[in-house]
Every structure is written in C-alpha cells, then in structure tokens.
Protein backbone atom coordinates (compact mmCIF):
# COMPACT_ATOMS: atom_id res chain seq x y z
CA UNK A 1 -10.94 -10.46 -5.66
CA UNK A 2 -11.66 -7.36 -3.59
CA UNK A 3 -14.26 -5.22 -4.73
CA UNK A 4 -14.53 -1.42 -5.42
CA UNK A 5 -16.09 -0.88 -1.92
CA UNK A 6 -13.48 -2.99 -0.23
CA UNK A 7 -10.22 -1.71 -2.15
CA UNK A 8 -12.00 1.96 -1.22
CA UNK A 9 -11.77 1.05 2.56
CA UNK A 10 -8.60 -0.94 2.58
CA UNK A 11 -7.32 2.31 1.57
CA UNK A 12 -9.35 4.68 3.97
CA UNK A 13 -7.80 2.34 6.55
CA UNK A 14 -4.68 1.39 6.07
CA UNK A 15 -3.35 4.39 3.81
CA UNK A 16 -2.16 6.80 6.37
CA UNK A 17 -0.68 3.74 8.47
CA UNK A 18 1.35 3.16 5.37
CA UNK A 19 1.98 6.66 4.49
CA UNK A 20 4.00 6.92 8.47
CA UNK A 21 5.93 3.94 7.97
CA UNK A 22 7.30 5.04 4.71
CA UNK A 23 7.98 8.24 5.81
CA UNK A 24 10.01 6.57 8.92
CA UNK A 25 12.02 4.19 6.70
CA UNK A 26 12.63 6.83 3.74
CA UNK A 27 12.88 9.97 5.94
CA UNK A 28 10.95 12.50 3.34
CA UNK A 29 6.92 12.85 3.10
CA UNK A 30 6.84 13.78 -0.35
CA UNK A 31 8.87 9.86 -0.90
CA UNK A 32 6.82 8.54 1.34
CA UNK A 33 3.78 9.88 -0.35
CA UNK A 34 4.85 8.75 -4.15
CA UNK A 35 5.54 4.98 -3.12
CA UNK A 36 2.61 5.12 -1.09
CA UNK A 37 -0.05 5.80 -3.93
CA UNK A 38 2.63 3.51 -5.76
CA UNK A 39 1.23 0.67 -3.53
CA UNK A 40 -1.79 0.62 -3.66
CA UNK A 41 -2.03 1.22 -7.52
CA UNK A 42 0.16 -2.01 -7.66
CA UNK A 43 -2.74 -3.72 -5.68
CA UNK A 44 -5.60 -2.52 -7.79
CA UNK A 45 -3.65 -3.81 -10.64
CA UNK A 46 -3.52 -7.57 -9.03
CA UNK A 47 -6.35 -7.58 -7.30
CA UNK A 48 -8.10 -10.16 -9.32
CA UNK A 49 -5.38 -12.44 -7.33
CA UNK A 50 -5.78 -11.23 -4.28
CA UNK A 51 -6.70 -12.71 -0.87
CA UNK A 52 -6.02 -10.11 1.61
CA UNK A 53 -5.88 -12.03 5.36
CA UNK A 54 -3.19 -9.88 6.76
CA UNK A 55 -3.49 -6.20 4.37
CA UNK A 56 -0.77 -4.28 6.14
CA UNK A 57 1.71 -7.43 5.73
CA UNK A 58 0.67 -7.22 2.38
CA UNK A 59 0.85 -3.51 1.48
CA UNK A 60 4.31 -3.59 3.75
CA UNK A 61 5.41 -6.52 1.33
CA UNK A 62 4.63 -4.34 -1.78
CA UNK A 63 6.11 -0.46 -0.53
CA UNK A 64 9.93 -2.50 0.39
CA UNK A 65 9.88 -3.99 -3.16
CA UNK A 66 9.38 -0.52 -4.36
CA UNK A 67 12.01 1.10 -2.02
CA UNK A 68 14.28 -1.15 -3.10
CA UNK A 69 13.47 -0.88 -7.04
C-alpha cells in the first residue's frame, strides 16, 4: 500500500503528465482537469491494493475507464 508521502509525490509527479494527456485525448482543460482529480481519487480509494511498478500505465489505465464511463 502506498503511503501518504508516496501517494503525495505520485501526484506531484505524475499529475500534470496526466492532466496533458487528457487534455490531448478529450480536447477541453476544464475535462481534462475533472477526470484528472477523478483519477487519482480512484487510486487513494484502492490503494490498500496497490503495487505501483509502472504509475503512469496505471493512472493511464484508470483516466480511459473514466472517459469511457
């Protein structure tokens, strides 16, 4: 399970990485934005489970399950 401290900097690294490639597939920041934060609250709430080896596969994963939803 990640900690506080790593969830924290999974986000200060990988959030504006995220952030841009949602904003390239959906074509609106303020989209892009909302299923952003929509990730990564869907991590925090399975992060118990979590392994994270590859995070941007991961958080990639996650944001096209909620595009498509």
């Amino acid at each position: 399970m990640p900690s506080n401290d790593s969830v924290q900097t999974l986000y200060s690294d990988h959030h504006g990485w995220l952030h841009a490639w949602l904003r390239s597939k959906l074509g609106n920041a303020a989209d892009a934005a909302d299923l952003a934060h929509d990730t990564f609250v869907r991590l925090l709430q399975r992060r118990e489970h979590l392994q994270l080896n590859t995070p941007r596969a991961f958080l990639r994963t996650v944001a096209r399950g909620l595009i498509i939803d």
